[in-house]
Protein backbone atom coordinates (compact mmCIF):
# COMPACT_ATOMS: atom_id res chain seq x y z
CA UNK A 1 -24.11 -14.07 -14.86
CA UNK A 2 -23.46 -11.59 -12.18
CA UNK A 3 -23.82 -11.72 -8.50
CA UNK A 4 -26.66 -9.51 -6.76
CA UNK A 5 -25.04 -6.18 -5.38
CA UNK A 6 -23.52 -7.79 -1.85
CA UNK A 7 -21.52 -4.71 -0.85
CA UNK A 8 -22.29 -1.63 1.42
CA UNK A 9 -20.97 2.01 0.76
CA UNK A 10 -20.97 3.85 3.57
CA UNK A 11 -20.95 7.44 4.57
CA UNK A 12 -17.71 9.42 3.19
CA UNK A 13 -15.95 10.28 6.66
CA UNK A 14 -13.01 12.55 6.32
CA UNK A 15 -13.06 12.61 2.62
CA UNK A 16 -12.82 8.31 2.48
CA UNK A 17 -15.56 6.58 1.21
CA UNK A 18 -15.46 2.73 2.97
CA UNK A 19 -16.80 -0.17 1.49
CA UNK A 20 -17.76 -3.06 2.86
CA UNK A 21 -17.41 -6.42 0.36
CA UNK A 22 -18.22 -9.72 2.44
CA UNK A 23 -15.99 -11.58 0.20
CA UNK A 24 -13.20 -11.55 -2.22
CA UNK A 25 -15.45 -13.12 -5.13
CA UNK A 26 -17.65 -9.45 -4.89
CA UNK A 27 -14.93 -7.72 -5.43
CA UNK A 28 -14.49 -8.62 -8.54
CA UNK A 29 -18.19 -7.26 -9.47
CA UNK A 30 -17.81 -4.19 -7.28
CA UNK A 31 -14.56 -2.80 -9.40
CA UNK A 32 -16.23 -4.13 -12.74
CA UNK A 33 -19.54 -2.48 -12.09
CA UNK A 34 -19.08 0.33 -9.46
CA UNK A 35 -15.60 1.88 -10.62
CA UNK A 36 -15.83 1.97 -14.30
CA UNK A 37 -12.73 3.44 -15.17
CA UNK A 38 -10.73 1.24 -12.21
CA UNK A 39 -7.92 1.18 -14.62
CA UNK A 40 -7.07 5.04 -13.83
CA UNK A 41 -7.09 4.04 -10.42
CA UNK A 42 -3.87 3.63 -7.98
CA UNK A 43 -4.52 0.90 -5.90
CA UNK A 44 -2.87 -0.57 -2.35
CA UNK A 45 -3.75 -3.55 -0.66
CA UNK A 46 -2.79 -3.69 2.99
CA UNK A 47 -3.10 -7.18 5.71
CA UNK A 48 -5.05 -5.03 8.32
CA UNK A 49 -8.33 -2.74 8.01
CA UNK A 50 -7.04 -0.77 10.84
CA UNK A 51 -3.74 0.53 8.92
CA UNK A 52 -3.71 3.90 7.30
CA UNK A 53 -1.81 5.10 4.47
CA UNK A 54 1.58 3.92 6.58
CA UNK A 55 4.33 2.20 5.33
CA UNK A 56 5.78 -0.46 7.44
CA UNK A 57 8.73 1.44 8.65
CA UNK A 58 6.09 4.25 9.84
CA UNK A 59 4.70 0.85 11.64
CA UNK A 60 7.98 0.13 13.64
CA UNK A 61 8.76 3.35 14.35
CA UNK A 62 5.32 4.17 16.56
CA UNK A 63 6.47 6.33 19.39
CA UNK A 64 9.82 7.47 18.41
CA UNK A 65 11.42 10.90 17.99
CA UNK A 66 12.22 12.23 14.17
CA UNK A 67 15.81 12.10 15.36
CA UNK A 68 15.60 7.98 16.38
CA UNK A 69 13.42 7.60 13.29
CA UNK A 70 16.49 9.23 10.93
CA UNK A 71 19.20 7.11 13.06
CA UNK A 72 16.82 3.66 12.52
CA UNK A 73 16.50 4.87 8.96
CA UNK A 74 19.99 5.34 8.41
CA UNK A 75 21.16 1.84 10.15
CA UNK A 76 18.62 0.28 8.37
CA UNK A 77 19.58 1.23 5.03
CA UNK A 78 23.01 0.85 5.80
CA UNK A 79 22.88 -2.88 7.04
CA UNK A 80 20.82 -3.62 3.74
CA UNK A 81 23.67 -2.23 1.43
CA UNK A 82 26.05 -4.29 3.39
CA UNK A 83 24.23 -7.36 3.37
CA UNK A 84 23.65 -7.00 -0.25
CA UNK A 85 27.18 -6.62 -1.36
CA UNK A 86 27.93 -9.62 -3.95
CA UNK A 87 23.90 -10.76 -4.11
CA UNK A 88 23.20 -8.38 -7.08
CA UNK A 89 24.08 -10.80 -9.45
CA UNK A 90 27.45 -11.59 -11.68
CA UNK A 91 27.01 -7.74 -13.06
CA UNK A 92 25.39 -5.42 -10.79
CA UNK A 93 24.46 -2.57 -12.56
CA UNK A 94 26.13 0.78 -11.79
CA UNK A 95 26.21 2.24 -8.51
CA UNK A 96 22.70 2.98 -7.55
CA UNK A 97 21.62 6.08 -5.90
CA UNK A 98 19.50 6.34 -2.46
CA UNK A 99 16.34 5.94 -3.67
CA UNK A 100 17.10 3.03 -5.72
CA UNK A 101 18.40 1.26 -2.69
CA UNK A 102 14.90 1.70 -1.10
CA UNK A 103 13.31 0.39 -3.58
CA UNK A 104 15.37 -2.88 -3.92
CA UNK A 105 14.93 -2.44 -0.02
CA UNK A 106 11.45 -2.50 -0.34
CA UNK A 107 11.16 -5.38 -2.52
CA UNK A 108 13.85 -7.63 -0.34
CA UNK A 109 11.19 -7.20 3.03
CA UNK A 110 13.33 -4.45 4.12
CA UNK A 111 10.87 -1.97 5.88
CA UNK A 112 11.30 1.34 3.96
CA UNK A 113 10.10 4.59 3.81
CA UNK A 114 8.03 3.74 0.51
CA UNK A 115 4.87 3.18 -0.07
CA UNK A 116 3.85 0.81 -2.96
CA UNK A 117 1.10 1.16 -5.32
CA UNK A 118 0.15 -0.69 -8.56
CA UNK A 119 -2.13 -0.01 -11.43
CA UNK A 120 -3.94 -3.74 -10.84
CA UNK A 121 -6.67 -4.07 -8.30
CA UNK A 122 -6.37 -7.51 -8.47
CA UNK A 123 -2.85 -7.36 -7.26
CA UNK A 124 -3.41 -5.23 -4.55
CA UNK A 125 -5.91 -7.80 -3.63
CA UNK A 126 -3.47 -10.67 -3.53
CA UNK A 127 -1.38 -8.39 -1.31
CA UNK A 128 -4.18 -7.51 1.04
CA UNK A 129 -4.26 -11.60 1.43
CA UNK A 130 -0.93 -12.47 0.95
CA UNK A 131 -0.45 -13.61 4.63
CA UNK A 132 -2.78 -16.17 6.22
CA UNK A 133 -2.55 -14.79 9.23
CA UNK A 134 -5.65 -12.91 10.78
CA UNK A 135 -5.62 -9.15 10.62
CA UNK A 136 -6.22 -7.76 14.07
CA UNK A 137 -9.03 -5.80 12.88
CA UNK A 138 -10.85 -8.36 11.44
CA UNK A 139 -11.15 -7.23 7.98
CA UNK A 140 -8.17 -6.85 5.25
CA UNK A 141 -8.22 -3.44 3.06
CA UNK A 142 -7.30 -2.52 -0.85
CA UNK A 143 -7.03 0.91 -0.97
CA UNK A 144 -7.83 3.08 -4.69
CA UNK A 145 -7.20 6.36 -5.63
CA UNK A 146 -7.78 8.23 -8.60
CA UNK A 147 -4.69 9.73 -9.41
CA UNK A 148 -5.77 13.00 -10.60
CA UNK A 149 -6.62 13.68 -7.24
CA UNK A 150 -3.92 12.85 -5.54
CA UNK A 151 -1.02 15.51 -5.04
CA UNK A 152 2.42 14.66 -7.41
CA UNK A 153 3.95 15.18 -3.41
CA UNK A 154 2.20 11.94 -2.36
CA UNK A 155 4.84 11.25 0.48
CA UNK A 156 3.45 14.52 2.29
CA UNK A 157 -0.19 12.07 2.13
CA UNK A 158 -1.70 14.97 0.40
CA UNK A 159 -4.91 13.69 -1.42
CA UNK A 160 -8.01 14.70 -2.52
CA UNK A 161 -10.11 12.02 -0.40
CA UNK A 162 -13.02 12.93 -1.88
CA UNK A 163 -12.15 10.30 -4.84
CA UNK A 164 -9.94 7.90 -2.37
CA UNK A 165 -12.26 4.18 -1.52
CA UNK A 166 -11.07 2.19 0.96
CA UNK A 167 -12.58 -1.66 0.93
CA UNK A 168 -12.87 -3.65 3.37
């Protein structure tokens, strides 16, 4: 039997429309009932409410020039190919280009350049909780966006946010 609607949509600011779900339980009913097709959705869950579309190395670099930011990216990608030199297992696969390093990076809490995104709502859920520890804002986000909308150049963060819903 389903829950009574315990969510609140509110105005679509800047494209985003924010809901509010007092509990992980409603979201369940809120991407069963509200969002239909949620399957055709790309969906992000992030610790903090107050994060935008940001990956973590956009995070740690608050403040810096573009040429510090290419230097920190640069060390940091070089430290994590050093580091991983005889941890790829008996028979590594062939040399890997750049963006394959980022993406083991990314997946070895190195902070990268990459955004992630999966195809499950309820894994971007278990991200958004992952940590126990408190978001500063108060509220954790999941983040969906229909993918026909969203620009093939999604690094630029060049969406349609008419069709983006952030929860919270």
């Amino acid at each position: 039997m389903s829950r009574t609607k315990s969510y609140t949509e509110k105005n679509i600011l800047d494209g985003f429309m924010e809901v509010e779900i007092p509990s992980w339980k409603y979201f369940h009913d809120y991407v069963r009932k509200e969002m239909l097709e949620y399957s055709h959705y790309f969906w992000r869950g992030q610790r903090d409410s107050s994060w935008g579309l940001e990956t973590g190395f956009d995070r740690l670099v608050v403040g810096k020039s573009i040429p510090e930011m290419k230097v920190f990216l640069n060390t940091q990608l070089s430290n994590f190919k050093l580091s991983s030199r005889g941890r790829r297992g008996n028979n590594p696969a062939r040399e890997i280009d750049e963006n394959e390093w980022w993406a083991l990076g990314q997946h070895n809490s190195l902070a990268t350049p990459l955004l992630d995104w999966t195809h499950a709502p309820f894994v971007a859920l278990y991200f958004a909780f992952q940590k126990a520890e408190p978001p500063k804002s108060g509220n954790r986000s999941v983040w969906a966006i229909y993918p026909n909308s969203a620009n093939t150049r999604i690094f630029d963060k060049s969406v349609d946010k008419k069709t983006c819903h952030c929860f919270k």
